[in-house]
Protein backbone atom coordinates (compact mmCIF):
# COMPACT_ATOMS: atom_id res chain seq x y z
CA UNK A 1 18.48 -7.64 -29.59
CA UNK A 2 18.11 -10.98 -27.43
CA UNK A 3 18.18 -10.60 -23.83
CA UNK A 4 18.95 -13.29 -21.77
CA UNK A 5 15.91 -14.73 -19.93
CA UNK A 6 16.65 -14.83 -16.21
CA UNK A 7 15.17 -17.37 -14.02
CA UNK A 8 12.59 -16.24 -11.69
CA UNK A 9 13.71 -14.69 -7.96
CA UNK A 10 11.58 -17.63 -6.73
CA UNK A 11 13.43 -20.63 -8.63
CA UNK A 12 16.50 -19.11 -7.46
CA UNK A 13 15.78 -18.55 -3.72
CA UNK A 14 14.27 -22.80 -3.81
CA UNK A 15 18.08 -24.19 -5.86
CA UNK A 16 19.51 -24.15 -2.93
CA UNK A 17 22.18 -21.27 -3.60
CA UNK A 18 23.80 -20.19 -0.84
CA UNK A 19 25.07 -16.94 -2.58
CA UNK A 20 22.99 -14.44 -4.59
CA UNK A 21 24.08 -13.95 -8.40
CA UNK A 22 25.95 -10.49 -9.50
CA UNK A 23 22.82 -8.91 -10.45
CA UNK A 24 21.16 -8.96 -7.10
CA UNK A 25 24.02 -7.38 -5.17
CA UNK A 26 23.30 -3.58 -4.22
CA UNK A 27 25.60 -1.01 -4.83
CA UNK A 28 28.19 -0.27 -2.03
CA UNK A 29 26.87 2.92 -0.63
CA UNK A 30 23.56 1.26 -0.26
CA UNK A 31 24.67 -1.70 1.36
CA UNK A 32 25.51 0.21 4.69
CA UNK A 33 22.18 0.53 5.35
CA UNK A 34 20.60 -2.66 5.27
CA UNK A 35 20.43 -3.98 8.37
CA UNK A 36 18.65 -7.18 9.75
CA UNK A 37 14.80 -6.08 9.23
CA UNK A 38 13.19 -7.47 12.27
CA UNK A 39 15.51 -6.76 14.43
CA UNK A 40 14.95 -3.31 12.91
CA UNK A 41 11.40 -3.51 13.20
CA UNK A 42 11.24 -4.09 17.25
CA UNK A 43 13.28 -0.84 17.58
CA UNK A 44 10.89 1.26 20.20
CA UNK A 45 13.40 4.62 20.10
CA UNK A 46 13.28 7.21 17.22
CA UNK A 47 9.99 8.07 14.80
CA UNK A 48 7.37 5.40 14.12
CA UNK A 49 5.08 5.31 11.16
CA UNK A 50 2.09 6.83 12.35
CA UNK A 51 -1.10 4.85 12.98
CA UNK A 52 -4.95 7.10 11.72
CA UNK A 53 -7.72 5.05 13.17
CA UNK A 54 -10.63 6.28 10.14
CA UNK A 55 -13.74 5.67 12.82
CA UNK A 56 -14.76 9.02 12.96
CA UNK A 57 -13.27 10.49 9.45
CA UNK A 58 -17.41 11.15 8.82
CA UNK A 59 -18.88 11.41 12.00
CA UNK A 60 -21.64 13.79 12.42
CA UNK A 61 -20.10 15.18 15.46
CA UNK A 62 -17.90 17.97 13.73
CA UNK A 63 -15.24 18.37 16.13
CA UNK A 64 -14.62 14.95 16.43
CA UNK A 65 -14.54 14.77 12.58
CA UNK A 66 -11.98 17.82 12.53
CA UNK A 67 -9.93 15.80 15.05
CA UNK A 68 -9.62 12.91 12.45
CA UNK A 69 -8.98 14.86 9.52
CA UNK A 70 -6.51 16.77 11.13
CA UNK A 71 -4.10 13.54 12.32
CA UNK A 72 -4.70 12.34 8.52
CA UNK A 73 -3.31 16.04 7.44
CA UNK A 74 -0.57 15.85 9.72
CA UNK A 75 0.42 12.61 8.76
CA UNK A 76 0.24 13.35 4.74
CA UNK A 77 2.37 16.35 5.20
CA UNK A 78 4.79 15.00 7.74
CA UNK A 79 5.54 11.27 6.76
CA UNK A 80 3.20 11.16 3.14
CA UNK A 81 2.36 7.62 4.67
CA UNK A 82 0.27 5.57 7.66
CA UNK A 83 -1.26 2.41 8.46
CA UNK A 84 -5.10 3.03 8.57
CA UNK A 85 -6.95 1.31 11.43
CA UNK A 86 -11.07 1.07 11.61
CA UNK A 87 -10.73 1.93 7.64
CA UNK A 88 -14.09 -0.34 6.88
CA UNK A 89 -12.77 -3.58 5.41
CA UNK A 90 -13.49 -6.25 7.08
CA UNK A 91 -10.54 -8.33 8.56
CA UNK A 92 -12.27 -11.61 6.83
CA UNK A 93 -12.04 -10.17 3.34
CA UNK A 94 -8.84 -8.75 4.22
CA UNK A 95 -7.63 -12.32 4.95
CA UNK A 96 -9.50 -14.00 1.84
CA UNK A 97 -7.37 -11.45 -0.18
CA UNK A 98 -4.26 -12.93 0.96
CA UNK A 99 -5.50 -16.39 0.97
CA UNK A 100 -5.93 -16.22 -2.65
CA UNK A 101 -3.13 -14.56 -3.35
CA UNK A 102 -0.96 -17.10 -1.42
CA UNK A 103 -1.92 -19.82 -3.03
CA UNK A 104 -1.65 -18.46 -6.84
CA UNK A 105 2.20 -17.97 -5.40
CA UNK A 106 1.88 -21.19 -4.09
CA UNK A 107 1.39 -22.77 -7.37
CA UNK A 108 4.37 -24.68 -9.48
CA UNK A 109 6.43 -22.02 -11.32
CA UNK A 110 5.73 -23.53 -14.59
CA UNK A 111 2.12 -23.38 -13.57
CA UNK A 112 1.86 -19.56 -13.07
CA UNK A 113 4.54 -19.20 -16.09
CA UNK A 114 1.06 -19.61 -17.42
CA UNK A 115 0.07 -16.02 -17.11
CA UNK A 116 3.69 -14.41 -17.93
CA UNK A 117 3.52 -11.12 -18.84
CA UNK A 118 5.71 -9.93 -21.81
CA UNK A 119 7.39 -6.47 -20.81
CA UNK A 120 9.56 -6.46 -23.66
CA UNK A 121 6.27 -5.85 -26.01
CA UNK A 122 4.73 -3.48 -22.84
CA UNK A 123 2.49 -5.70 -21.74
CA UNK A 124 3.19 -5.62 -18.14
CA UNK A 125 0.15 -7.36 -16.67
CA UNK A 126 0.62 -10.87 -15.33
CA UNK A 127 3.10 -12.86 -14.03
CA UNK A 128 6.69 -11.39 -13.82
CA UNK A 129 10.20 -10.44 -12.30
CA UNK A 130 11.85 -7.11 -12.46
CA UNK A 131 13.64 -6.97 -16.29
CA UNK A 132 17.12 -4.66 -15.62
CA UNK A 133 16.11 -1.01 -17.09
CA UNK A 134 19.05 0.83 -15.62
CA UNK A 135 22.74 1.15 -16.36
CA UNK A 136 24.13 -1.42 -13.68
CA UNK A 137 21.69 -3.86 -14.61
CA UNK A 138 20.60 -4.36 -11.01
CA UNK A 139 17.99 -6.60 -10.46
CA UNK A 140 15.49 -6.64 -6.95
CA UNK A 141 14.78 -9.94 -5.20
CA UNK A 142 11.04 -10.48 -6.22
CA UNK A 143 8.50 -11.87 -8.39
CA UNK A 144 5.37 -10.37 -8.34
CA UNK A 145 1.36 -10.58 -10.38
CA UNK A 146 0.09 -7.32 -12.00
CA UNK A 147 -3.15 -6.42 -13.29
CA UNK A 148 -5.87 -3.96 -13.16
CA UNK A 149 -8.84 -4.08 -10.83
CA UNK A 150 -10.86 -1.45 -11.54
CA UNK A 151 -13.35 0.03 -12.75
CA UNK A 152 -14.90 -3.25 -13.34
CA UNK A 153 -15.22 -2.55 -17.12
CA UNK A 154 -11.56 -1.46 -17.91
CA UNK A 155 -10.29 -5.32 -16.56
CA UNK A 156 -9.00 -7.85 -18.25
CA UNK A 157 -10.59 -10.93 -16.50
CA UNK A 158 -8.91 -13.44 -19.33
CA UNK A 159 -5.39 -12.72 -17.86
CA UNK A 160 -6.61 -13.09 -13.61
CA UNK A 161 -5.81 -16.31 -12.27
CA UNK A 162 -8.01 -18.84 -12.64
CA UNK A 163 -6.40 -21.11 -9.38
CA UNK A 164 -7.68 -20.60 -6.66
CA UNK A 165 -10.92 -20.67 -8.45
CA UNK A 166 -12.34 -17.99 -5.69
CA UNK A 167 -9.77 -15.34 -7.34
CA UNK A 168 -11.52 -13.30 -8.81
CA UNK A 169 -14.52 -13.18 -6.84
CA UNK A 170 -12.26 -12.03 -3.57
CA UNK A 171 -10.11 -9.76 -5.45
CA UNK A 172 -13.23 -7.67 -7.52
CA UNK A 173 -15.24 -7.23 -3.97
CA UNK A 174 -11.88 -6.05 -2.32
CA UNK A 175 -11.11 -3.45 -5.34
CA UNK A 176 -14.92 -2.08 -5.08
CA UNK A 177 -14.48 -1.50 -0.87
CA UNK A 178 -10.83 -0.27 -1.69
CA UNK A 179 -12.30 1.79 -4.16
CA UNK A 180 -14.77 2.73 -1.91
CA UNK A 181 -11.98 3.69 0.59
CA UNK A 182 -10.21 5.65 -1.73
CA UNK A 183 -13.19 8.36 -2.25
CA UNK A 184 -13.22 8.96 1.34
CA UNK A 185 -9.66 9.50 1.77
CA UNK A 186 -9.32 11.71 -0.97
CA UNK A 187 -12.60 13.63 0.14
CA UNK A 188 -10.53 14.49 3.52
CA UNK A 189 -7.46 15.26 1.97
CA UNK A 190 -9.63 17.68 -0.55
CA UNK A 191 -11.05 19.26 2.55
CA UNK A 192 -7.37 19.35 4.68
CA UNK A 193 -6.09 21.54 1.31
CA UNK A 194 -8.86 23.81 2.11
CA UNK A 195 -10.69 22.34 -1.04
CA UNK A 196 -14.62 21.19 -2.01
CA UNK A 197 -15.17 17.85 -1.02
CA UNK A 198 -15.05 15.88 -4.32
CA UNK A 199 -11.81 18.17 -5.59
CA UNK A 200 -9.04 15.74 -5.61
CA UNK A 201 -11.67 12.86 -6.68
CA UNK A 202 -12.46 14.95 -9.89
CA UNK A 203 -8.18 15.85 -9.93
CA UNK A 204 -7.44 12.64 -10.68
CA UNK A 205 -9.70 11.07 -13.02
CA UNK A 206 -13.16 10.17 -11.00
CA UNK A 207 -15.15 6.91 -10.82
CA UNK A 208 -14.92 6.51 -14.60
CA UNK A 209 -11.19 7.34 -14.90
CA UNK A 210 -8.95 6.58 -11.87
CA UNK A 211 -7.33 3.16 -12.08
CA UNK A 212 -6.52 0.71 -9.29
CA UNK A 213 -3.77 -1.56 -10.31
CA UNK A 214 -3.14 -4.17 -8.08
CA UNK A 215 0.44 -5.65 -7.77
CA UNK A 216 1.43 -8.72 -5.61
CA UNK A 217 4.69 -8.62 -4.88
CA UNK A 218 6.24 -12.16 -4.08
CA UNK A 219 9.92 -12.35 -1.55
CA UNK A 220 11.16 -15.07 -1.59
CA UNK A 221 13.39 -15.88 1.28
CA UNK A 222 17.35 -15.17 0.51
CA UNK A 223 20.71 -16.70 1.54
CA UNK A 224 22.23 -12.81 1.61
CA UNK A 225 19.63 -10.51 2.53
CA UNK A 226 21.85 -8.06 3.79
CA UNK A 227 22.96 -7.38 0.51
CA UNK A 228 20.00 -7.49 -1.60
CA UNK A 229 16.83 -5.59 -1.83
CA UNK A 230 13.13 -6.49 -2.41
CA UNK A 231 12.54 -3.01 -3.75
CA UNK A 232 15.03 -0.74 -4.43
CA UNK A 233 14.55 3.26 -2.81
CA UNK A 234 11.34 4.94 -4.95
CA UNK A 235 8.17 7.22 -4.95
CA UNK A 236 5.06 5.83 -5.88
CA UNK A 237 3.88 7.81 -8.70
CA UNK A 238 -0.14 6.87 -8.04
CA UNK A 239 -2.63 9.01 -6.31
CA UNK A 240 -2.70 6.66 -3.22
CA UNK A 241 -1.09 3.44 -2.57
CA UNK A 242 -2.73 1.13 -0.59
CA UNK A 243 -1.27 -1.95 0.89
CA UNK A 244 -1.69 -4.87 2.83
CA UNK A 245 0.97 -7.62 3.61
CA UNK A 246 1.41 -11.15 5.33
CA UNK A 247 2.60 -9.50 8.71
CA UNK A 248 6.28 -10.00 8.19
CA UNK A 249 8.24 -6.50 7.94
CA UNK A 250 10.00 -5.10 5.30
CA UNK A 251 8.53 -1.62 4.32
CA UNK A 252 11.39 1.08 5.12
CA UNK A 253 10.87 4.82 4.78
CA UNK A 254 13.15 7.17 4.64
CA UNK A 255 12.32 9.63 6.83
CA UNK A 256 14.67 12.92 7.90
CA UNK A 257 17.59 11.40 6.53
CA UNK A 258 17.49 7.64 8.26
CA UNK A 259 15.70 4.78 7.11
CA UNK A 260 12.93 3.71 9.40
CA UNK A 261 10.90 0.52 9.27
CA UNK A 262 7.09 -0.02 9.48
CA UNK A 263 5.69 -2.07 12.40
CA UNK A 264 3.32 -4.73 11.63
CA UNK A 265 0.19 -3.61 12.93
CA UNK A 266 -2.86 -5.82 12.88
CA UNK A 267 -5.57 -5.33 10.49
CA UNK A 268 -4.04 -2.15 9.08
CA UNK A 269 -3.67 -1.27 5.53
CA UNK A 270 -1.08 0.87 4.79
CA UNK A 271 -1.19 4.20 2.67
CA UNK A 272 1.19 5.72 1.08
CA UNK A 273 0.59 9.26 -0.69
CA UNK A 274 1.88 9.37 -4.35
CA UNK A 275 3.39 11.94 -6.51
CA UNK A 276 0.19 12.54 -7.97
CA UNK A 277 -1.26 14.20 -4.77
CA UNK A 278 1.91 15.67 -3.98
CA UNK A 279 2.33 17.29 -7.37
CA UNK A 280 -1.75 18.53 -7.13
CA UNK A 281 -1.21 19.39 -3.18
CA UNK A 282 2.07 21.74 -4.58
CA UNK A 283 3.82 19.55 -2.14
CA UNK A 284 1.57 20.14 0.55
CA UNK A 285 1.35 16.23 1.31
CA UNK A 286 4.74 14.16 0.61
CA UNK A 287 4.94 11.01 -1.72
CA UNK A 288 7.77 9.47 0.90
CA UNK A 289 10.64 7.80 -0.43
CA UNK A 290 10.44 4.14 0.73
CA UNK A 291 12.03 0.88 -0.38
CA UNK A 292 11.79 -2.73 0.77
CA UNK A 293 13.89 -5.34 1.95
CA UNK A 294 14.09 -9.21 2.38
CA UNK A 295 15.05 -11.87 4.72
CA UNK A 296 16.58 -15.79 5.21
CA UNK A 297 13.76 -16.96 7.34
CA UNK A 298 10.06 -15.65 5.97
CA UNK A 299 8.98 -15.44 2.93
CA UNK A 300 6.82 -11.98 2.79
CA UNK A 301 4.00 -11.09 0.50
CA UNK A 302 2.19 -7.61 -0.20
CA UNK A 303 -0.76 -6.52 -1.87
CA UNK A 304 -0.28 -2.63 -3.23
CA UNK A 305 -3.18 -1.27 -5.01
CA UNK A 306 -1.68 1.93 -6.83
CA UNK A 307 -4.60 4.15 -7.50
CA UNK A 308 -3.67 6.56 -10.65
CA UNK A 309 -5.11 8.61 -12.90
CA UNK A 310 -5.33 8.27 -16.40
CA UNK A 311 -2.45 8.57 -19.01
CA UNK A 312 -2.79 11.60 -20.79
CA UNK A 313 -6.31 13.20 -20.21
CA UNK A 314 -5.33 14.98 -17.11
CA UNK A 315 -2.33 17.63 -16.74
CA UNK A 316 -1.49 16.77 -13.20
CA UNK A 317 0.21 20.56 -11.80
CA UNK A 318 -0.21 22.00 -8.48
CA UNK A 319 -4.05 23.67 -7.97
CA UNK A 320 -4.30 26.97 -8.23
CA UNK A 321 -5.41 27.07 -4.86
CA UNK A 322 -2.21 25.39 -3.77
CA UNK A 323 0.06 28.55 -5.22
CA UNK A 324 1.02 31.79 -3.88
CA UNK A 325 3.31 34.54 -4.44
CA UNK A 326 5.21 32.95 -1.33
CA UNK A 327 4.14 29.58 -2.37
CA UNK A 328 5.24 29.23 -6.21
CA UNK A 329 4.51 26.06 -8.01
CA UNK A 330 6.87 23.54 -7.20
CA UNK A 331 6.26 21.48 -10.22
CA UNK A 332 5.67 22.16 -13.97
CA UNK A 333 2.49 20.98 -16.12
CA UNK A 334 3.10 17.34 -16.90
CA UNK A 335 0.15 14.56 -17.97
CA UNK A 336 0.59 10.82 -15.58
CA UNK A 337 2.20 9.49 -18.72
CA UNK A 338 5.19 12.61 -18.82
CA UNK A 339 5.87 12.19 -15.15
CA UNK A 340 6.39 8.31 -15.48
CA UNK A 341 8.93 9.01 -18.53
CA UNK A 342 10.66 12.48 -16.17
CA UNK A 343 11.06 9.30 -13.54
CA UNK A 344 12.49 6.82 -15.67
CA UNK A 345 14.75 9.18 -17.47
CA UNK A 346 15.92 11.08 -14.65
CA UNK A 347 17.19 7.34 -13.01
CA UNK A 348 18.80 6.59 -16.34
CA UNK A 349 20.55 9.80 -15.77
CA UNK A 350 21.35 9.54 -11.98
CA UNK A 351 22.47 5.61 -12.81
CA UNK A 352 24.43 6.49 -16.03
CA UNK A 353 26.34 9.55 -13.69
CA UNK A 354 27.44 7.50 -10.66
C-alpha cells in the first residue's frame, strides 16, 4: 500500500497558508475547548499545577525530608504531575540543551530530512511528523526528533545530529544528570508507597534496563490554532516524563473534569507520572491525562525525556504491597510492550466507535 507522503507541519506553517489542511482540524466536540493558550495561561482563579522545590528531598534533617516527600506524594496522587524547582540541574546546561536543540530545528528542512526516520518499517528514531494511525486520519501540528539517550551503551550515536556539532556532548551530560534525577525521584516515590528505597528503581528495569528516550517536539506557529492541536489528549505510558520547554505555554491537563494549563515557571522541569508507576502504585499515583496546544505568534519547543522500562522482561502489575482485600488490583499483568498495544488498540476502538 502507498501512502501519501505529507509535507512536514513545519513547511506548512512557513507557505504562507492562511488555513490549516483537513487533516489538522480537531473533531467538533474537542474544538470547544481550545481556547487562546496564553490568555489561558495568566488565569490566577481555579487549580494550578503544583510547584515541589527538591532542596531538601535528602536532607539529613528527617522531618524536613518527610515534609518534601510528602508534597511530592500529594502531588503524584492528586495531579500525577509538577514542575520541579531546586531539582540539581544546572540552569546553564538546562539552557545548552535547548540551544542545541534549537538550532538542529533551526536547520533547512531538507537538511534535517537528513536524519528521517522511517515509521512505516518501525524505525521511529530521527527526524519525523505524526503518520495518521487512527480512523479519522487526524494529524497533530508538530514535527519533532526522537532517539534514545540512555544508558550510554544502548544509543545509537550514528543517527544524533551532527549540527550543532556540541549535540551530543550537551545532550549525553543532560541524560546522565536526568538520569541521575530520575533515581532520586523514584527512591521517594518507593518510600511515599511505604516501599524500600530502591523498589520502584528495581520495578522498572534499573540502571542497566530503564530507557530514557528523548523526544523534541517542534510547533510551529499556525494560522488556526484554535482548531488544531500540538498533541492530541494522552497518558504517557513511561515511568516518568520529564520535560523542559522554551517558556512559551502549551501543556494542558485535564484535571477534575476542566482543562487547566501549566504556568511557565523558570528553571523548572516538569514531571509527569506515567502509566507505568500508576499501574505498579495500583493507582496510588495518577499518569494525568494531558494534551498540548499551539499558537499564531510563538513558535514553542519541548524536550520530554520518557523514562520506560524495558519491552518484555518486566510484567508491569500493581505490587503486592499496593493490594488489599479493600484495595483489589486495578490492573491486570501486562509486559511495557502489551500495555503500548492495549493503548493503541483501545484508540482504534474508541476512534472506529464515534
Amino acid at each position: 500500500m502507498v501512502t501519501s507522503v505529507l509535507p512536514r507541519v513545519e513547511s506548512l506553517a512557513s507557505s504562507g497558508i492562511q488555513s490549516i489542511p483537513k487533516e489538522y482540524i480537531r473533531p467538533q466536540e474537542e474544538l470547544t475547548s481550545i481556547g487562546n493558550v496564553f490568555e489561558e495561561e495568566k488565569k490566577e482563579e481555579g487549580p494550578q499545577v503544583p510547584t515541589i522545590d527538591l532542596t531538601e528531598i535528602e536532607s539529613e534533617d528527617k522531618e524536613v525530608r518527610e515534609r518534601c516527600r510528602q508534597e511530592l506524594k500529594n502531588a503524584a496522587m492528586e495531579w500525577g504531575v509538577m514542575h520541579l524547582v531546586n531539582h540539581g540541574i544546572s540552569e546553564e546546561l538546562m539552557d545548552r540543551v535547548r540551544k542545541v536543540g534549537q538550532k538542529f530545528f533551526e536547520l533547512p528542512v531538507e537538511e534535517k530530512e537528513k536524519y528521517a526516520n522511517d515509521q512505516s518499517s518501525g524505525n521511529v528514531q530521527g527526524y519525523g511528523s505524526k503518520l495518521a494511525n487512527n480512523a479519522s486520519g487526524q494529524l497533530e501540528w508538530e514535527d519533532y526528533f526522537f532517539h534514545l539517550i540512555f544508558p550510554e551503551d544502548k544509543r545509537d550515536l550514528s543517527i544524533w545530529p551532527k549540527i550543532p556539532s556540541e549535540y551530543t556532548e550537551v545532550t549525553s551530560e543532560y541524560a546522565r544528570q536526568l538520569r541521575g534525577l530520575a533515581s532520586k525521584i523514584l527512591s521517594a516515590l518507593s518510600i511515599c508507597l511505604g516501599l524500600e528505597e530502591g523498589r520502584l528503581e528495581k520495578e522498572v528495569g534499573g540502571l542497566e534496563e530503564l530507557l530514557l528516550q528523548l523526544k523534541i517536539n517542534y510547533y510551529p506557529k499556525c494560522p488556526q490554532p484554535e482548531l488544531a492541536l500540538g498533541v492530541e489528549a494522552h497518558t504517557d505510558i513511561s515511568a516518568l516524563t520529564f520535560i523542559l520547554h522554551n517558556m512559551v505555554p502549551g501543556l494542558q491537563l485535564f484535571y477534575q473534569g476542566k482543562w487547566v494549563t501549566a504556568k511557565c515557571v523558570p528553571n523548572s522541569i516538569i514531571m509527569h507520572i506515567g502509566d507505568t508507576i500508576e499501574i505498579l502504585s495500583n493507582g496510588k499515583f495518577k499518569s494525568i491525562l494531558h494534551r498540548g496546544l499551539v499558537n499564531k505568534e510563538k513558535v514553542r519547543i519541548s524536550w520530554a525525556v520518557f523514562c520506560e522500562p524495558p519491552k518484555d522482561k518486566i510484567i508491569l502489575k500493581p505490587l503486592p504491597e499496593t493490594v488489599s482485600e479493600t484495595d483489589p488490583p486495578l490492573f491486570p499483568p501486562r509486559t511495557f510492550a502489551q500495555h503500548i498495544e492495549h493503548k493503541l488498540f483501545r484508540k482504534t476502538q474508541d476512534n472506529l466507535s464515534n
